[in-house]
PDB file of N, CA and C in Angstrom:
ATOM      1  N   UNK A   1    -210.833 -60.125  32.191  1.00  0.00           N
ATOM      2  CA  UNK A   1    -210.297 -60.868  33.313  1.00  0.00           C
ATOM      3  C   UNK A   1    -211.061 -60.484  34.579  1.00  0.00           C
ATOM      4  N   UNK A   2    -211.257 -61.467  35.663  1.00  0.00           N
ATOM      5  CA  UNK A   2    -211.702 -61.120  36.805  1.00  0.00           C
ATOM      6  C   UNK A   2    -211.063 -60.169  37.394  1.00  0.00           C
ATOM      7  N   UNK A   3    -211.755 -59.221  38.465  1.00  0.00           N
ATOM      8  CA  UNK A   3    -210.992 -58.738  39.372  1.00  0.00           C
ATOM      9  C   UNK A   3    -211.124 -58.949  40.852  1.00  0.00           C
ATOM     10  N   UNK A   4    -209.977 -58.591  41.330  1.00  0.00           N
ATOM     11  CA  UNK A   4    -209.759 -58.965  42.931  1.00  0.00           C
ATOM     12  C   UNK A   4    -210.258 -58.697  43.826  1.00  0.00           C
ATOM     13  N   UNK A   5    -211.101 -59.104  44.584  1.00  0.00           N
ATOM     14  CA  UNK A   5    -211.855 -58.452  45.936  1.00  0.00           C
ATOM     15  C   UNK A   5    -209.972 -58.065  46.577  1.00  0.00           C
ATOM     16  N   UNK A   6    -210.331 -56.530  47.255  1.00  0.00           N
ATOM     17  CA  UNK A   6    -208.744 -56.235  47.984  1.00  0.00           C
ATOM     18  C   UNK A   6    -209.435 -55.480  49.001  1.00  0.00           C
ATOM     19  N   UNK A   7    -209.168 -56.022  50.363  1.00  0.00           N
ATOM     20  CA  UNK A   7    -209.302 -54.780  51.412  1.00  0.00           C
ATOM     21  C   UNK A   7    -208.082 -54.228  51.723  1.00  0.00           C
ATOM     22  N   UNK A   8    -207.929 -52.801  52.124  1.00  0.00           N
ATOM     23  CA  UNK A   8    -206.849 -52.821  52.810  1.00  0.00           C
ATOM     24  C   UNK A   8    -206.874 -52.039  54.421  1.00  0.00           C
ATOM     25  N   UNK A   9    -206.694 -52.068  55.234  1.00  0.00           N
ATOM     26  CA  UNK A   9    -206.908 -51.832  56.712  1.00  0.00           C
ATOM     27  C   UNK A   9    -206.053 -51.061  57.362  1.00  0.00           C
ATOM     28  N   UNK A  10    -206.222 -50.086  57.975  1.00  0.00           N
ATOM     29  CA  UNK A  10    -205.116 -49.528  58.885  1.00  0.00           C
ATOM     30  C   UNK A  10    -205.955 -49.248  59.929  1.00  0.00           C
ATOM     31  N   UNK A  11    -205.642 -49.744  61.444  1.00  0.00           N
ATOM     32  CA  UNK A  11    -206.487 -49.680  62.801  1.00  0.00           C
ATOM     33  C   UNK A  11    -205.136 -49.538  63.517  1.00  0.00           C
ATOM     34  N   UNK A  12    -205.995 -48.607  64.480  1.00  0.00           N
ATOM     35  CA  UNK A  12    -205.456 -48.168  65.804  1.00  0.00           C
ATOM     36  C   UNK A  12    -204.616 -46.727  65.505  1.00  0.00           C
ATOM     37  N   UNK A  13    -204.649 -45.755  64.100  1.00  0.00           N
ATOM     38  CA  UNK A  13    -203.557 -44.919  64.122  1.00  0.00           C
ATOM     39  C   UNK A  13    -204.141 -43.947  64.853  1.00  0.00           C
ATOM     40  N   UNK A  14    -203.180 -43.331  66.400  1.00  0.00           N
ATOM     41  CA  UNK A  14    -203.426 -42.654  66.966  1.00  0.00           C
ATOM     42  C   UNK A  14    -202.904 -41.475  66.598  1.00  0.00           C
ATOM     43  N   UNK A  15    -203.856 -40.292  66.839  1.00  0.00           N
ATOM     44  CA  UNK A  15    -203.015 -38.774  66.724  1.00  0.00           C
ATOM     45  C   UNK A  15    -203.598 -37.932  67.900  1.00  0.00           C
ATOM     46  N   UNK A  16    -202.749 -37.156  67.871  1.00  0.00           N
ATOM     47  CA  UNK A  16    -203.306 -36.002  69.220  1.00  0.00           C
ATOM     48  C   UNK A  16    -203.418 -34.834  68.166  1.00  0.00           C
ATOM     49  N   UNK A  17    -204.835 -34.324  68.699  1.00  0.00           N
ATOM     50  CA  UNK A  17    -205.354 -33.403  67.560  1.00  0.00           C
ATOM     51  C   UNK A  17    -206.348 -32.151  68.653  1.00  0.00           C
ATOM     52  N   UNK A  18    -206.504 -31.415  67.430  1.00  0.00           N
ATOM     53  CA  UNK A  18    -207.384 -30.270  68.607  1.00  0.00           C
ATOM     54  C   UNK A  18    -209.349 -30.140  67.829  1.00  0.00           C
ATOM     55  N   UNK A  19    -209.847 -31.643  68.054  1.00  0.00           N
ATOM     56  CA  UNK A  19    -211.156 -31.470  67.230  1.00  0.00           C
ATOM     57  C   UNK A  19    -212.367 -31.186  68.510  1.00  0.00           C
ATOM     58  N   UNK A  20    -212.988 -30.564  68.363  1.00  0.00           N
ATOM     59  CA  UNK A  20    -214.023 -30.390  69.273  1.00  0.00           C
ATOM     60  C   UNK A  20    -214.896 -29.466  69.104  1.00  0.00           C
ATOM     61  N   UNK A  21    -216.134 -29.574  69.580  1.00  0.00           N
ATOM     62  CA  UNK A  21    -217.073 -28.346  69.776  1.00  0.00           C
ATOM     63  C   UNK A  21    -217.139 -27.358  70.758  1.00  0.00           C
ATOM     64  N   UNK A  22    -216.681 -27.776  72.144  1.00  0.00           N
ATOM     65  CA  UNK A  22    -216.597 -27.017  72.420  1.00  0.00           C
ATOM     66  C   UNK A  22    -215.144 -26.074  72.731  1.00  0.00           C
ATOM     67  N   UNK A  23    -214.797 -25.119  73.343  1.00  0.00           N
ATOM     68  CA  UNK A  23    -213.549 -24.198  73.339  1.00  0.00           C
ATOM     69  C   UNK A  23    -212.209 -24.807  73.941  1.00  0.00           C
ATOM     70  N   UNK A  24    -212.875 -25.321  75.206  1.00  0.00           N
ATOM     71  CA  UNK A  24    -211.585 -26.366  76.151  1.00  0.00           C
ATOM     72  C   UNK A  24    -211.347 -27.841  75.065  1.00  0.00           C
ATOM     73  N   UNK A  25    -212.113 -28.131  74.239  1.00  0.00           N
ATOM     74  CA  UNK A  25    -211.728 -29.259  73.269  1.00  0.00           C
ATOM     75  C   UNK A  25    -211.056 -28.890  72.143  1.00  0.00           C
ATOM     76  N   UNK A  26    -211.026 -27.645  71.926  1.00  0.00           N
ATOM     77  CA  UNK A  26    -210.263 -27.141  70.504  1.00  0.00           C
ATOM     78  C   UNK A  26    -208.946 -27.062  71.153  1.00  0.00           C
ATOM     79  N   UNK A  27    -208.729 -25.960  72.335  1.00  0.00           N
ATOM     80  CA  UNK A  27    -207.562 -25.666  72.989  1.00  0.00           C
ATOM     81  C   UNK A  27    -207.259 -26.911  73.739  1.00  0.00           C
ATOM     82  N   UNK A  28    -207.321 -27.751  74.758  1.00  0.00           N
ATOM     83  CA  UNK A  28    -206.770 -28.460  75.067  1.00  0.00           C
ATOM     84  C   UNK A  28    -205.684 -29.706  74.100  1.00  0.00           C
ATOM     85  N   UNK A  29    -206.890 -30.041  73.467  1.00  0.00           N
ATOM     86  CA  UNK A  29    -206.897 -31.280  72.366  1.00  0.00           C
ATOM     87  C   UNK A  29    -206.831 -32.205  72.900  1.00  0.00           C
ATOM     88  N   UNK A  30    -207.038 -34.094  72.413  1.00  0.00           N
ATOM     89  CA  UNK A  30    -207.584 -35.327  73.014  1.00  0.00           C
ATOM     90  C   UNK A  30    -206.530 -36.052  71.818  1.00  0.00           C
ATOM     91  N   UNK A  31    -206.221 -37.424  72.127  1.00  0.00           N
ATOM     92  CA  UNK A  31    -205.665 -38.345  71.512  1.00  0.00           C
ATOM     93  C   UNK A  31    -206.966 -38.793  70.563  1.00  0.00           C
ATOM     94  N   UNK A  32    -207.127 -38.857  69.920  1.00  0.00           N
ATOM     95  CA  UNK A  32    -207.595 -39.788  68.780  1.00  0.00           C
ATOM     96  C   UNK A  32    -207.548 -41.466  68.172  1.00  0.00           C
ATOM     97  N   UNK A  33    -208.126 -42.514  68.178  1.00  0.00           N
ATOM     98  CA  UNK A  33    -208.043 -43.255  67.317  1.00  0.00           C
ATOM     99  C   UNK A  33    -208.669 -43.650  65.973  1.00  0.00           C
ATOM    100  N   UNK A  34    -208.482 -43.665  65.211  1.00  0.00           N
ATOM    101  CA  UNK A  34    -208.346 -43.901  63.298  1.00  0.00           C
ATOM    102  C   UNK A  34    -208.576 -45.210  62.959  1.00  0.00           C
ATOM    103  N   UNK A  35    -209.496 -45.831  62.325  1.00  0.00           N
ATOM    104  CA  UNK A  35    -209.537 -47.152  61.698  1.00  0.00           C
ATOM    105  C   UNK A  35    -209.693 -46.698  60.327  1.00  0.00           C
ATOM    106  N   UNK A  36    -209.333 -47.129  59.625  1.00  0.00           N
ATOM    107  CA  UNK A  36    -209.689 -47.284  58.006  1.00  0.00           C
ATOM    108  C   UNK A  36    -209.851 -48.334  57.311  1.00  0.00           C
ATOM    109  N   UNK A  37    -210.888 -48.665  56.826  1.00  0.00           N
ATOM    110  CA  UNK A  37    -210.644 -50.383  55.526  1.00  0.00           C
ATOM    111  C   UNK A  37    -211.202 -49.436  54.206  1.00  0.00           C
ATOM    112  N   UNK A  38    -210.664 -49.808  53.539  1.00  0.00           N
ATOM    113  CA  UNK A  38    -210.623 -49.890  51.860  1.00  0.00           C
ATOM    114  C   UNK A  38    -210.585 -50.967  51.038  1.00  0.00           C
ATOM    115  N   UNK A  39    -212.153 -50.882  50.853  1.00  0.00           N
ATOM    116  CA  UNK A  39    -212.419 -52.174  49.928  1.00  0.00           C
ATOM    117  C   UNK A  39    -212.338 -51.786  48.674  1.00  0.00           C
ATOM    118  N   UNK A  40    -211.782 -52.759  47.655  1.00  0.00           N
ATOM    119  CA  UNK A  40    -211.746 -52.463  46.343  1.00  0.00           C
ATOM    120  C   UNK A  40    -211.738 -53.414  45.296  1.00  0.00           C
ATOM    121  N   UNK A  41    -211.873 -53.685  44.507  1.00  0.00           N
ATOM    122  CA  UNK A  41    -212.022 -54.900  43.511  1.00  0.00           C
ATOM    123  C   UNK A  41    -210.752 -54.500  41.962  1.00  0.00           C
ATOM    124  N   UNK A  42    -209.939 -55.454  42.119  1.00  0.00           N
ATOM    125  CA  UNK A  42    -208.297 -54.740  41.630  1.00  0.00           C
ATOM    126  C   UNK A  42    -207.936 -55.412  40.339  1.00  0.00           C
ATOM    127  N   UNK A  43    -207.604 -55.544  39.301  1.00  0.00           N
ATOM    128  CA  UNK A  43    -206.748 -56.011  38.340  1.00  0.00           C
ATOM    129  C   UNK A  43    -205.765 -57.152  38.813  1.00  0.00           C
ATOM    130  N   UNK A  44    -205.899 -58.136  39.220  1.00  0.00           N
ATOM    131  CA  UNK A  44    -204.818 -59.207  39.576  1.00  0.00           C
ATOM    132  C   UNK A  44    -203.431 -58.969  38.582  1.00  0.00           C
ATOM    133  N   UNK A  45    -203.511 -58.409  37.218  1.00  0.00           N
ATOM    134  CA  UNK A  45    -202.378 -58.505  36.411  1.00  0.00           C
ATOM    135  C   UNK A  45    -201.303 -57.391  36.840  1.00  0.00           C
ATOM    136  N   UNK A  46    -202.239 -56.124  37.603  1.00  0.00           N
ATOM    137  CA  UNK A  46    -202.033 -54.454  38.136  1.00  0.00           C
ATOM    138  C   UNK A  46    -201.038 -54.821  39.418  1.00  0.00           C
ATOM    139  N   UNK A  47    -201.465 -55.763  40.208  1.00  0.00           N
ATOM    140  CA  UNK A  47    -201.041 -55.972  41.383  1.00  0.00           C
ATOM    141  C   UNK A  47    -199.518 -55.404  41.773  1.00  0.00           C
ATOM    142  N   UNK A  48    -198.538 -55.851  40.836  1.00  0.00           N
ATOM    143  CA  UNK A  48    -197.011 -55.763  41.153  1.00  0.00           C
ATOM    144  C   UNK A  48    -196.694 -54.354  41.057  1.00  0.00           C
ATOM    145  N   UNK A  49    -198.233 -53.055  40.702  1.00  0.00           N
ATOM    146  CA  UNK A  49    -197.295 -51.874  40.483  1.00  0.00           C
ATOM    147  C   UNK A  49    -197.899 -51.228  41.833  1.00  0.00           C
ATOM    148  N   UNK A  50    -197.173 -50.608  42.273  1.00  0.00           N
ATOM    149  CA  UNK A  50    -197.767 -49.651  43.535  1.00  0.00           C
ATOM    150  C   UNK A  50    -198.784 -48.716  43.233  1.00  0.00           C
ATOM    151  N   UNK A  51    -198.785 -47.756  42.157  1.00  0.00           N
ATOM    152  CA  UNK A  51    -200.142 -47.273  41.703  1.00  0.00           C
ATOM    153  C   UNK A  51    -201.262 -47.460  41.134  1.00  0.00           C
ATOM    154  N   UNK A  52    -200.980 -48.623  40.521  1.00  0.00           N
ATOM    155  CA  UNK A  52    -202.201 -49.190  40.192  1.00  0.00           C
ATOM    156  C   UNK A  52    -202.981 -50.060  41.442  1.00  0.00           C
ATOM    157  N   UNK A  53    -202.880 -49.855  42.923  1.00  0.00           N
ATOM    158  CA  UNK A  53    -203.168 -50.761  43.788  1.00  0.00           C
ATOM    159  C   UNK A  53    -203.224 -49.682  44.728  1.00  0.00           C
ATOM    160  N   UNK A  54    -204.127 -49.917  45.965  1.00  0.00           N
ATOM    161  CA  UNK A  54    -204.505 -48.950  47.310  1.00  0.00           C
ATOM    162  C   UNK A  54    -203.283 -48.699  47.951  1.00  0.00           C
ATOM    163  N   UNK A  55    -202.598 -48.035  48.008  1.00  0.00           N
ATOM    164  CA  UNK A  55    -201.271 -47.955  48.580  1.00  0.00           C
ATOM    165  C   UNK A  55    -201.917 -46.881  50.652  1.00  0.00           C
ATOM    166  N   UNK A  56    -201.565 -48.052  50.864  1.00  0.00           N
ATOM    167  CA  UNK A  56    -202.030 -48.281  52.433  1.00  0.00           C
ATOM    168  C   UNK A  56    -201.079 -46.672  52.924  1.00  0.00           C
ATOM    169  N   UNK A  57    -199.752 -46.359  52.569  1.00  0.00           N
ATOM    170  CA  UNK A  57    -198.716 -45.682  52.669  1.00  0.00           C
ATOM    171  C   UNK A  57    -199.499 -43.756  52.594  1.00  0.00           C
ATOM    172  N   UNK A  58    -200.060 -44.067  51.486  1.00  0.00           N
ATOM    173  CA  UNK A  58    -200.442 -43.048  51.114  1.00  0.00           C
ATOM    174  C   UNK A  58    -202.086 -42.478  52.028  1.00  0.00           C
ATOM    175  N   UNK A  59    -202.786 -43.395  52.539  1.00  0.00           N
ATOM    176  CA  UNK A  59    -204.177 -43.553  52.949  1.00  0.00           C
ATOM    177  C   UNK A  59    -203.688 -43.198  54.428  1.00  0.00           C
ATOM    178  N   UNK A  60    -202.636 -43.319  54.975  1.00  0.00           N
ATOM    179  CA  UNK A  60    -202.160 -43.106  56.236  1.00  0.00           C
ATOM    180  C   UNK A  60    -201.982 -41.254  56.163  1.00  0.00           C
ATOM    181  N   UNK A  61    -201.104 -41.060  55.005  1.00  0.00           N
ATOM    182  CA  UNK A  61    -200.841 -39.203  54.836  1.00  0.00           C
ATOM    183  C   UNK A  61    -201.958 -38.587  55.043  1.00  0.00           C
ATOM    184  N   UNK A  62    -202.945 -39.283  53.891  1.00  0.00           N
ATOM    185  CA  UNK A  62    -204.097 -38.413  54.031  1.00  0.00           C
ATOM    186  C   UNK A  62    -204.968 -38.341  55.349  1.00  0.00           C
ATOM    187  N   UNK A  63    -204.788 -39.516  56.416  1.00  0.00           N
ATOM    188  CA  UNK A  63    -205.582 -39.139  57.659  1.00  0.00           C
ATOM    189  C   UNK A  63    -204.678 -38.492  58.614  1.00  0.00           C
ATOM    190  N   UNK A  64    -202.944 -38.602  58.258  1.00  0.00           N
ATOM    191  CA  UNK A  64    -202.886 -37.587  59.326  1.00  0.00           C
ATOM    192  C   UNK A  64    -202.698 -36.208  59.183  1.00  0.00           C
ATOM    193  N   UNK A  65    -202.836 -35.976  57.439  1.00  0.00           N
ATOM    194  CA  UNK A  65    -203.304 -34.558  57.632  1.00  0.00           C
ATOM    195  C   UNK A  65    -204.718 -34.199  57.792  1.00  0.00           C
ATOM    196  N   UNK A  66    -205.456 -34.791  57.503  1.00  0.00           N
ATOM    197  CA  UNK A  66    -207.043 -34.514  57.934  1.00  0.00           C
ATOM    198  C   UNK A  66    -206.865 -33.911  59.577  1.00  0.00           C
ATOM    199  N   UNK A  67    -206.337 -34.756  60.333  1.00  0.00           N
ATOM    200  CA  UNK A  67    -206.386 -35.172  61.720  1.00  0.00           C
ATOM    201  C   UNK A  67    -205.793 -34.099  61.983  1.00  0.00           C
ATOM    202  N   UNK A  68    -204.604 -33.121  61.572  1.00  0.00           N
ATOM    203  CA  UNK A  68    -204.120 -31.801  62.054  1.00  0.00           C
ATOM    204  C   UNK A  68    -205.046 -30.709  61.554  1.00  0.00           C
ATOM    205  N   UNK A  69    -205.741 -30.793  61.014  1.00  0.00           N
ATOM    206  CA  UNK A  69    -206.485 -29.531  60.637  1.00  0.00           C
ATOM    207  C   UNK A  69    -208.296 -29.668  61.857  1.00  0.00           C
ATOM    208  N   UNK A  70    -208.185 -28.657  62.981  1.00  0.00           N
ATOM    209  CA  UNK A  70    -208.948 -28.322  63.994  1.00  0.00           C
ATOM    210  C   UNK A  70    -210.289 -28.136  62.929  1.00  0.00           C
ATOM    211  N   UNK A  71    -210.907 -29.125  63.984  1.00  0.00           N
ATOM    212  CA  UNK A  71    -212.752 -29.451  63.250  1.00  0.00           C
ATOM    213  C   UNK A  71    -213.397 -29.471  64.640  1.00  0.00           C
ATOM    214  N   UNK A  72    -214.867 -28.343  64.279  1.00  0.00           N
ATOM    215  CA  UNK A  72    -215.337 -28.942  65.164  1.00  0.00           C
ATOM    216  C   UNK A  72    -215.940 -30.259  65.883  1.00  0.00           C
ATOM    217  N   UNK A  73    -216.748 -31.388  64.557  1.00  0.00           N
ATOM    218  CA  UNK A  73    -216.965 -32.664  64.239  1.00  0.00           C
ATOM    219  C   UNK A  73    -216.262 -33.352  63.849  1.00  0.00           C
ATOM    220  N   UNK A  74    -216.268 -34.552  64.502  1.00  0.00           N
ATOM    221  CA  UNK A  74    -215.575 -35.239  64.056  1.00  0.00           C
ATOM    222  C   UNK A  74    -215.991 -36.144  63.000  1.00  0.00           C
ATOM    223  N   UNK A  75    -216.964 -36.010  62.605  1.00  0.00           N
ATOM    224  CA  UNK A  75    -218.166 -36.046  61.233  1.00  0.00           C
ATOM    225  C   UNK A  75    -217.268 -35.494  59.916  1.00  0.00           C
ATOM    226  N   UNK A  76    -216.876 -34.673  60.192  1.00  0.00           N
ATOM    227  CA  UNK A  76    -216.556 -33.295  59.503  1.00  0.00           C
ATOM    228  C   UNK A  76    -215.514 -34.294  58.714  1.00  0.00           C
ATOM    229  N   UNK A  77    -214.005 -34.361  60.052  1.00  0.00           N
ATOM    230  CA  UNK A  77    -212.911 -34.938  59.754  1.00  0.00           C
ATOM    231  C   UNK A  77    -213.130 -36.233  59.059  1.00  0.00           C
ATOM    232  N   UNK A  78    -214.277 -37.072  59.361  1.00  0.00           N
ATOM    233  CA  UNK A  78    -214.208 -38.878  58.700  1.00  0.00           C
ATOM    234  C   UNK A  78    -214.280 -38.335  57.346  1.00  0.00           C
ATOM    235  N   UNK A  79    -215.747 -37.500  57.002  1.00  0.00           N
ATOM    236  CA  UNK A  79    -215.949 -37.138  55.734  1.00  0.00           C
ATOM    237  C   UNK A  79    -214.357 -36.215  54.931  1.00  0.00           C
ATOM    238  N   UNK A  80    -214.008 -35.658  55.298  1.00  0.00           N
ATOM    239  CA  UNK A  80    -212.903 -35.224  54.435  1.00  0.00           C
ATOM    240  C   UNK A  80    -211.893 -36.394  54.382  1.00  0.00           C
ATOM    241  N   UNK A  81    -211.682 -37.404  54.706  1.00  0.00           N
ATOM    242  CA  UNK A  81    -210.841 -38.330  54.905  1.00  0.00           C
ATOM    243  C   UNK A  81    -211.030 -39.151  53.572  1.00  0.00           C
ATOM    244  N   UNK A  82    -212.548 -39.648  53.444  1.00  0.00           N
ATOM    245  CA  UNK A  82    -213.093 -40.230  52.918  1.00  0.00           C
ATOM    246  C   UNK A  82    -213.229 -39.709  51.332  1.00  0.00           C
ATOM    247  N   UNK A  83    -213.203 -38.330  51.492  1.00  0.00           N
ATOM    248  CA  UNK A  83    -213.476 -37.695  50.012  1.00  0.00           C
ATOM    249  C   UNK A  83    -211.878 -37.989  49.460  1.00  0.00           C
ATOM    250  N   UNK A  84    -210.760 -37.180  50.260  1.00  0.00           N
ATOM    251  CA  UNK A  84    -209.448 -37.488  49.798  1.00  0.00           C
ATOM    252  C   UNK A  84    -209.364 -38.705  49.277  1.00  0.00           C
ATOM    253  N   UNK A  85    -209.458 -39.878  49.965  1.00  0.00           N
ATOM    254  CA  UNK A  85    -209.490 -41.393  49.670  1.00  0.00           C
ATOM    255  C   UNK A  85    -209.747 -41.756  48.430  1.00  0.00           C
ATOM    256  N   UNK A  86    -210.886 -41.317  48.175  1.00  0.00           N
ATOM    257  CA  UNK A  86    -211.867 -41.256  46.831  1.00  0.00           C
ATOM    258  C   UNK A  86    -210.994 -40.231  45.304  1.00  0.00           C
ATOM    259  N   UNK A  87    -211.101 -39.510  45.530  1.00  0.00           N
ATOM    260  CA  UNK A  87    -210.205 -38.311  45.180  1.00  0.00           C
ATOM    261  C   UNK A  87    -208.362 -39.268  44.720  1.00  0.00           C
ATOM    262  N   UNK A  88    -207.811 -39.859  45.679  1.00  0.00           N
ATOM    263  CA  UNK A  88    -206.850 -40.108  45.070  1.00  0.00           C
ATOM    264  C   UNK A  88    -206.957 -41.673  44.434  1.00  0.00           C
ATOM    265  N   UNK A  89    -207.851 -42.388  45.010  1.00  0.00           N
ATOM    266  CA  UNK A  89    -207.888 -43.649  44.546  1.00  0.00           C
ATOM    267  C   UNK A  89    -209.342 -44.099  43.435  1.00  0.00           C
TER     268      UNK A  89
END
């Protein structure tokens, strides 16, 4: 059977976090904004179960715990975001 082109999107999630290089950016900390798309190509028959499908719910946990753990890059943080992502989906 074919499968589904599926994006799924979450923009604008803001967090206040302590990422920075330098010392007043670790200690102070800055608001943050988060985009994510997740493209994926899906089982149309899979669709009706929540795990067999990108669960948007879950892609949100994993960036806002990325986002509490102090990085100096914010390189650092996309890439661990991205591995989790991968990792659970």
């Amino acid at each position: 059977m074919r499968k589904l082109h599926t994006e799924i999107s979450l923009e604008g999630l803001e967090f206040f976090a302590y990422h920075g290089y330098y010392p007043e950016e670790q200690s102070n900390g800055n608001t943050f904004s988060v985009d994510v798309k997740v493209i994926s190509e899906l089982d149309p028959l899979e669709l009706n179960h929540l795990e067999k499908t990108i669960n948007y719910e879950l892609i949100f946990v994993i960036v806002e715990k990325e986002m509490e753990r102090s990085t100096a890059l914010l390189e650092t943080v996309a890439a661990r975001i991205l591995d989790e992502i991968f990792i659970q989906f």
